[in-house]
N, C-alpha and C. Protein backbone atom coordinates (compact mmCIF):
# COMPACT_ATOMS: atom_id res chain seq x y z
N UNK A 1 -51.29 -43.59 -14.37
CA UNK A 1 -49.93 -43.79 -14.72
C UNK A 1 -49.40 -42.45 -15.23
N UNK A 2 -48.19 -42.24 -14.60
CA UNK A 2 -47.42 -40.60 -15.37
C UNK A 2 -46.17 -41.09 -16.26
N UNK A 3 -46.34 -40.65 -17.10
CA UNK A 3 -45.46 -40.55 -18.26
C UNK A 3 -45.02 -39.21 -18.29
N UNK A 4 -43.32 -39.02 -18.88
CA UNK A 4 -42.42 -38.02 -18.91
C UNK A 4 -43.16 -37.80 -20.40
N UNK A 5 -43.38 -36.31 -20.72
CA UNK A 5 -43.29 -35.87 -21.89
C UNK A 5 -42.17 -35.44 -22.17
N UNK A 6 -41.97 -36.22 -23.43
CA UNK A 6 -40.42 -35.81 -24.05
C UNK A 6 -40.25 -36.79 -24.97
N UNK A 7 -39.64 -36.17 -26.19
CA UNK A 7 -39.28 -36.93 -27.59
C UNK A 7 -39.29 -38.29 -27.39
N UNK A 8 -38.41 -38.93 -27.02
CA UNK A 8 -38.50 -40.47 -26.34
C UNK A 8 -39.85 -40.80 -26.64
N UNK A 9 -40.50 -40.53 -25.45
CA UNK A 9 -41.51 -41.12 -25.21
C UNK A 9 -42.90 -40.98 -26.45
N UNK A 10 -42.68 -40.22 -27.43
CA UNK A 10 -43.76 -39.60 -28.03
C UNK A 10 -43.10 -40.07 -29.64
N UNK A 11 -41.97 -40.40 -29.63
CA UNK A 11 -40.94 -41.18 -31.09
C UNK A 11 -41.74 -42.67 -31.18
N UNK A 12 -42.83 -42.37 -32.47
CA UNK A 12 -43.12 -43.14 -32.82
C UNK A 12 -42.15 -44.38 -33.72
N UNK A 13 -42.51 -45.56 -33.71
CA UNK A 13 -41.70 -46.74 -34.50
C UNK A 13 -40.52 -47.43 -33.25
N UNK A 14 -41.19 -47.33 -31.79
CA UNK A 14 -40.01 -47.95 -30.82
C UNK A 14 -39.89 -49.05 -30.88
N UNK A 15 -38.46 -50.03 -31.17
CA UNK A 15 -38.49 -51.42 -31.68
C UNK A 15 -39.36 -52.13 -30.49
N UNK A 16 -40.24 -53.33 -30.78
CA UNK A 16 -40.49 -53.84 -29.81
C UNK A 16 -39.59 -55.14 -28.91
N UNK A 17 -39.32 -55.01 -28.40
CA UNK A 17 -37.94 -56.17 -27.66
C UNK A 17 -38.60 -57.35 -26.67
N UNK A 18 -39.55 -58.61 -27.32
CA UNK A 18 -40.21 -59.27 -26.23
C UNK A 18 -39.43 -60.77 -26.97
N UNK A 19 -38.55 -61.37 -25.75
CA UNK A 19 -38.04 -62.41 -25.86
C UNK A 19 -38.86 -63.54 -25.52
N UNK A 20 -39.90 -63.44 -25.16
CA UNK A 20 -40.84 -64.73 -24.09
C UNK A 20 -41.82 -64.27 -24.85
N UNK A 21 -42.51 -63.82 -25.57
CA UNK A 21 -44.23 -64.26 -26.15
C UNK A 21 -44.29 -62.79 -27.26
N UNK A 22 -44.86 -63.30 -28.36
CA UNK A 22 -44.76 -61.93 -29.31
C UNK A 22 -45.89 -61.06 -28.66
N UNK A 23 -45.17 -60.07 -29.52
CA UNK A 23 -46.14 -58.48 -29.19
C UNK A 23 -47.03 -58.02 -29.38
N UNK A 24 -47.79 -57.49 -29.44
CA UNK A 24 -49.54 -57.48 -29.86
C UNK A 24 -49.32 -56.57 -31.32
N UNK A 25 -49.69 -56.84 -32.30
CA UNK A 25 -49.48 -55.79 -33.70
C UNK A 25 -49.47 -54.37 -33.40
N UNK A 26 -50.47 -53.94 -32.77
CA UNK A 26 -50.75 -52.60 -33.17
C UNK A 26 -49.28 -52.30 -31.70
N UNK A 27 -48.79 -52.38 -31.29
CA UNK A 27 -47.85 -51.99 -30.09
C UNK A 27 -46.65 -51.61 -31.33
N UNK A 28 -46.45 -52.55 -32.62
CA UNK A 28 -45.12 -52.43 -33.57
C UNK A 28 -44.90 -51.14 -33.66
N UNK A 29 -45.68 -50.38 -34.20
CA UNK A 29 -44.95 -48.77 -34.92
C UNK A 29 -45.67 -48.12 -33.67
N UNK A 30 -46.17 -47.77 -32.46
CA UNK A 30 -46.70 -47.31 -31.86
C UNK A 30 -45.44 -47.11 -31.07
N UNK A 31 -45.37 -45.14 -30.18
CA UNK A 31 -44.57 -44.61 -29.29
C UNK A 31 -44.57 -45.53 -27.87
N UNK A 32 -43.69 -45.15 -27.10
CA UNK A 32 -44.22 -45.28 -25.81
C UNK A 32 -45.57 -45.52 -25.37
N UNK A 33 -45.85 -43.81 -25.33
CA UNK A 33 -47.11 -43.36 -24.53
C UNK A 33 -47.88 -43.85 -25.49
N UNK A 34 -48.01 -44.35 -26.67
CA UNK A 34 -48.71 -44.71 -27.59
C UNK A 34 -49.47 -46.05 -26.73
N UNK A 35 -48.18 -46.88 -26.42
CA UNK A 35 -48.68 -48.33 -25.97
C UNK A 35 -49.14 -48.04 -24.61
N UNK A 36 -48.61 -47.33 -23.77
CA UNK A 36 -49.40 -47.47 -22.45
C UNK A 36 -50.46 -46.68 -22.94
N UNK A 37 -51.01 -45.79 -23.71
CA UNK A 37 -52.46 -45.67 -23.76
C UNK A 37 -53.43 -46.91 -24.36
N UNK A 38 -52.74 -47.50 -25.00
CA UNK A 38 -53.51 -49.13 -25.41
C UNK A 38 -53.48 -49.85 -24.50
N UNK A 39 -52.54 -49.66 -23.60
CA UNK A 39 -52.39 -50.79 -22.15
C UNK A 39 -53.57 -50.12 -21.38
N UNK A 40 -54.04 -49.27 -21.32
CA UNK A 40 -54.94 -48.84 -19.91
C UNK A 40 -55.76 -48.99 -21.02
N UNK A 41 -56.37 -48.87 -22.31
CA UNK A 41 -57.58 -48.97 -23.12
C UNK A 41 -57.50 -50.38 -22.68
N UNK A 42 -56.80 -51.19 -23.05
CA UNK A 42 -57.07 -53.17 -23.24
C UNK A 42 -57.58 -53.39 -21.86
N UNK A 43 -57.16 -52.70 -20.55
CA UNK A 43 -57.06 -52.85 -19.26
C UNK A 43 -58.52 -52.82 -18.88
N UNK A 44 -58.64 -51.46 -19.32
CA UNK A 44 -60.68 -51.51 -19.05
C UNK A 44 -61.33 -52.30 -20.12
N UNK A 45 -61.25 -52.60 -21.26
CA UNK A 45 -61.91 -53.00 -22.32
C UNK A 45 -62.48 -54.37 -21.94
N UNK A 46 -61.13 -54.76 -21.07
CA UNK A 46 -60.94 -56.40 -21.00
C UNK A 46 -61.64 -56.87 -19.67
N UNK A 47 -61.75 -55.60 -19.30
CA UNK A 47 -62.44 -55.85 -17.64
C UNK A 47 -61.55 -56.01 -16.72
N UNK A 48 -60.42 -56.25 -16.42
CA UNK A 48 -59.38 -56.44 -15.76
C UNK A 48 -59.45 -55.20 -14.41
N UNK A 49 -59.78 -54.14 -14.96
CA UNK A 49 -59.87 -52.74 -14.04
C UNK A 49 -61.12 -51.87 -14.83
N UNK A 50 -61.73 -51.43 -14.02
CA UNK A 50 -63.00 -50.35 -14.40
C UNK A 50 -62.44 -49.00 -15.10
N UNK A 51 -61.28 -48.38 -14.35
CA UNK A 51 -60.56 -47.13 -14.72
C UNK A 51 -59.32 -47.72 -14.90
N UNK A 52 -58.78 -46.62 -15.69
CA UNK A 52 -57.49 -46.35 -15.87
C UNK A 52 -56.66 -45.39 -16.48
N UNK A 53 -55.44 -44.60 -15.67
CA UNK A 53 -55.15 -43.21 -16.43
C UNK A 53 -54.30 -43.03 -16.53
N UNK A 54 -53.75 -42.02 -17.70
CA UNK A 54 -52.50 -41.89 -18.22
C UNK A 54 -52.67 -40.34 -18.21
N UNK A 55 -51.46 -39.82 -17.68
CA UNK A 55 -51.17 -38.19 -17.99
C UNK A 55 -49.71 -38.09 -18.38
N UNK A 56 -49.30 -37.36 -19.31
CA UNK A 56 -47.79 -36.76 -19.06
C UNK A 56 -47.53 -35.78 -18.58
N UNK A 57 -46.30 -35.69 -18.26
CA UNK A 57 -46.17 -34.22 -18.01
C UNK A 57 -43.87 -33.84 -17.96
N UNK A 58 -43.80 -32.98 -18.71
CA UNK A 58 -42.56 -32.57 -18.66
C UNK A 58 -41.65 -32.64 -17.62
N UNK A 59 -40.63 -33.44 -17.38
CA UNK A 59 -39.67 -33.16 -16.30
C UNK A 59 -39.62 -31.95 -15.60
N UNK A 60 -39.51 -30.79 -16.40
CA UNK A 60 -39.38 -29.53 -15.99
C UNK A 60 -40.37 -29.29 -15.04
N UNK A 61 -41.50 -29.82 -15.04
CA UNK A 61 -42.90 -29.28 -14.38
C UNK A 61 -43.06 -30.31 -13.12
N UNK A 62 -42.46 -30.31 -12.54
CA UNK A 62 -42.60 -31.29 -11.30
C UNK A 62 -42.82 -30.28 -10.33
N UNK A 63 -41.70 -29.24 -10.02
CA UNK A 63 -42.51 -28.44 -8.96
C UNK A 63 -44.01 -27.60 -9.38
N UNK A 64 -44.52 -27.33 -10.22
CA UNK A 64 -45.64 -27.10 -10.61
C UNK A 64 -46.57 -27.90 -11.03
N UNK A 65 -46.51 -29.09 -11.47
CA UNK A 65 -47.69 -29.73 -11.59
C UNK A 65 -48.71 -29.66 -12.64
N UNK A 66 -47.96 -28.96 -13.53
CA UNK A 66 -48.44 -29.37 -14.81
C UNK A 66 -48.54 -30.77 -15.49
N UNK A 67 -49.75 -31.15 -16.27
CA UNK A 67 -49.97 -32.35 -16.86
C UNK A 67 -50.43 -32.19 -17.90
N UNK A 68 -50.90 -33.37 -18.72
CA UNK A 68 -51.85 -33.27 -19.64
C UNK A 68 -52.66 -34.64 -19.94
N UNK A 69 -53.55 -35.09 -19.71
CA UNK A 69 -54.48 -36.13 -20.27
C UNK A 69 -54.09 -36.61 -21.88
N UNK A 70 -54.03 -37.78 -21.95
CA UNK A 70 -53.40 -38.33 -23.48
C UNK A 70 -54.56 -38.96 -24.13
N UNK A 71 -55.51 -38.96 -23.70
CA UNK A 71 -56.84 -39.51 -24.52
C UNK A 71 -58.22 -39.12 -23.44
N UNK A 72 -59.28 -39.07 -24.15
CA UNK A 72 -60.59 -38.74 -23.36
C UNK A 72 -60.73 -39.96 -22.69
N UNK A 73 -60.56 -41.29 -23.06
CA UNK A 73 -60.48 -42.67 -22.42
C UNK A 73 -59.73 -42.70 -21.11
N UNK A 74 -58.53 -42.11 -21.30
CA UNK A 74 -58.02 -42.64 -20.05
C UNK A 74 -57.24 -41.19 -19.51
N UNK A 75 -58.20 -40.47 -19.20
CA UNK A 75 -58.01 -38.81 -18.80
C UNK A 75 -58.21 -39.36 -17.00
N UNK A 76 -57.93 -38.18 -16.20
CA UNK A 76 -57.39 -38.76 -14.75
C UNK A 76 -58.75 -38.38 -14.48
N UNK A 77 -59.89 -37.58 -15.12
CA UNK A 77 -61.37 -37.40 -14.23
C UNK A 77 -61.96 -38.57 -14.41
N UNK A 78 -61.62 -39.63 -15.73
CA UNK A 78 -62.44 -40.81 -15.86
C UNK A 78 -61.31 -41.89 -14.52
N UNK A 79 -60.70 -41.81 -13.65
CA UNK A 79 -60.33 -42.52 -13.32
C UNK A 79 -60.55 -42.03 -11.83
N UNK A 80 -60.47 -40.98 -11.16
CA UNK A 80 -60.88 -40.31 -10.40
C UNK A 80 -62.38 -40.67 -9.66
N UNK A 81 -63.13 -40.80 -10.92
CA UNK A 81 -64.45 -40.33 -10.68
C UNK A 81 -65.34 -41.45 -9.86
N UNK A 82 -65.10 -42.89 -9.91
CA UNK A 82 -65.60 -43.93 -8.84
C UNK A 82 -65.10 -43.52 -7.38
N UNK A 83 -64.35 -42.69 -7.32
CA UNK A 83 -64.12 -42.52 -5.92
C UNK A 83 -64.82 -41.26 -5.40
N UNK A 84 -65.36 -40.23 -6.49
CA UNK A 84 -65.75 -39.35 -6.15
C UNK A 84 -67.15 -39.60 -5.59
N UNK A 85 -67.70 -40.91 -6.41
CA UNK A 85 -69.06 -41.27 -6.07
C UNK A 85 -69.55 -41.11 -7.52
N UNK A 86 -68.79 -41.03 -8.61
CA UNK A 86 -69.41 -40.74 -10.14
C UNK A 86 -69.44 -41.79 -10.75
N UNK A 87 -69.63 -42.17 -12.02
CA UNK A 87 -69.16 -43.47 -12.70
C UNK A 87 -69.46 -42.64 -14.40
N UNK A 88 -68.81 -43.70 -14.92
CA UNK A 88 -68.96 -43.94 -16.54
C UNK A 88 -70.35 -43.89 -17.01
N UNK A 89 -70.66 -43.59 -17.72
CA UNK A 89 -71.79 -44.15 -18.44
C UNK A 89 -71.66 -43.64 -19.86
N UNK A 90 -71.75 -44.68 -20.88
CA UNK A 90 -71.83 -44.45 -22.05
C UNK A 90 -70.28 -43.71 -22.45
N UNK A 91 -69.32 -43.61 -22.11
CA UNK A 91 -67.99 -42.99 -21.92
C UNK A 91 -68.05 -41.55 -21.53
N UNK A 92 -69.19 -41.15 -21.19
CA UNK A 92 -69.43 -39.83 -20.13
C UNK A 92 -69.34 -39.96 -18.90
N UNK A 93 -68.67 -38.94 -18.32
CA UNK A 93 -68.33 -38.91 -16.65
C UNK A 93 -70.02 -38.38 -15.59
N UNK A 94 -70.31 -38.92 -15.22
CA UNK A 94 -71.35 -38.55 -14.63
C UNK A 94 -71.60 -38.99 -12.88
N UNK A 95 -72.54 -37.94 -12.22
CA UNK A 95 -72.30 -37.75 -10.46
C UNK A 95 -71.37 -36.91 -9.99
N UNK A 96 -71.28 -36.98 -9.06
CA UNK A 96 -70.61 -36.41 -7.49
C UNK A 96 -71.19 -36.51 -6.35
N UNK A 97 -70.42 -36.50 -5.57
CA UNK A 97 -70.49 -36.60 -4.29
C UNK A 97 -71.13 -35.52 -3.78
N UNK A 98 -71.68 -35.43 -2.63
CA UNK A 98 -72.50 -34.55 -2.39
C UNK A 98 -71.64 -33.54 -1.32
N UNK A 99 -71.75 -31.88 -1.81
CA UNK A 99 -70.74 -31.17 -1.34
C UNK A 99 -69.70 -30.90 -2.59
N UNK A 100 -69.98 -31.22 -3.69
CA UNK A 100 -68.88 -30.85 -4.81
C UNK A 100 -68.93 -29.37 -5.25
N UNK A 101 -67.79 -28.70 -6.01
CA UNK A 101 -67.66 -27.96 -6.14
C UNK A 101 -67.15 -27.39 -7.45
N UNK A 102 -67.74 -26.85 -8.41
CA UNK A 102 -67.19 -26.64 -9.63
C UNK A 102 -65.72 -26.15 -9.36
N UNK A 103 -64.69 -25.98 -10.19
CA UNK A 103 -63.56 -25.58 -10.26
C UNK A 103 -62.31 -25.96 -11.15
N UNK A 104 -62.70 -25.32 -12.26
CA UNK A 104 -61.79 -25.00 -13.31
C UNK A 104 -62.69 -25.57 -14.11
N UNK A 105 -62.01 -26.66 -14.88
CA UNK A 105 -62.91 -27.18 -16.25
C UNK A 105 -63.79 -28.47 -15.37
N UNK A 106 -63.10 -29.12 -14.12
CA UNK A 106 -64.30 -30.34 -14.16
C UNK A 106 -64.70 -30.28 -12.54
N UNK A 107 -65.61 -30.75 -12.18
CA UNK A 107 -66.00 -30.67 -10.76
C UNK A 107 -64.67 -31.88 -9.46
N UNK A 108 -64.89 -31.01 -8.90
CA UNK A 108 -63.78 -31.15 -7.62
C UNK A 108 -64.62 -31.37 -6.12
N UNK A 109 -64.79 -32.49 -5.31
CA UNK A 109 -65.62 -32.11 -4.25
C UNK A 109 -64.36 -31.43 -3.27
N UNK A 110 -65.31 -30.72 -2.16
CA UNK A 110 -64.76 -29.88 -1.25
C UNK A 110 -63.52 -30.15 -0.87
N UNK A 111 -62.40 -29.32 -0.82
CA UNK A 111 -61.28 -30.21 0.25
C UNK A 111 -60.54 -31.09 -0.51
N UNK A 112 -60.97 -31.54 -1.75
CA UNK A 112 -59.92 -32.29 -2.51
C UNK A 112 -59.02 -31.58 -3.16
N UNK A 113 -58.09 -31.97 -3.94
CA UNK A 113 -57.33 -31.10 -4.92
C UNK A 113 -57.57 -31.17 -5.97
């Protein structure tokens, strides 16, 4: 999931507005990106999905492609990584596919981006 970085989204205390079923406590004083990082935590926790990821990144940075990971939980290599041929273990990223390639801070196989 991409989230806009920007005040908005990062202004903690956003009223919560649920007319059909109350809100989960900890969502009350929590930002935006606050709650969708609890939404992709509850998401795997609950079993519902194995991965799940949250990055922001500034409007400004769309033609460049800048991001940033909002928790080690739900960073885009832990969500990435079942497809690479890796998995979780113990909340460490571990494997690759065979043909990977170091590059930058985390491994990349060949040909991917």
């Amino acid at each position: 999931m991409l989230v806009e970085d920007c005040p908005p989204s990062r202004k903690p205390g956003q009223r919560v507005v649920s007319p059909h079923f109350p809100a989960l406590p900890e969502f009350e004083a929590a930002s935006y990106l606050e709650r969708y990082n609890i939404l992709c935590r509850k998401l795997m926790q609950e079993r519902p999905h194995t991965a799940a990821g949250l990055v922001t990144s500034p409007r400004e940075a769309g033609s460049t492609g800048v991001y940033n990971d909002v928790s080690e939980e739900t960073q885009r290599a832990g969500l990435l990584a079942p497809l690479r041929g890796g998995h979780r273990r113990g909340g460490q990223l571990t494997g690759n596919r065979p043909g990977a390639r170091k590059h930058g801070a985390e491994t990349r196989a060949a040909g991917s981006w």
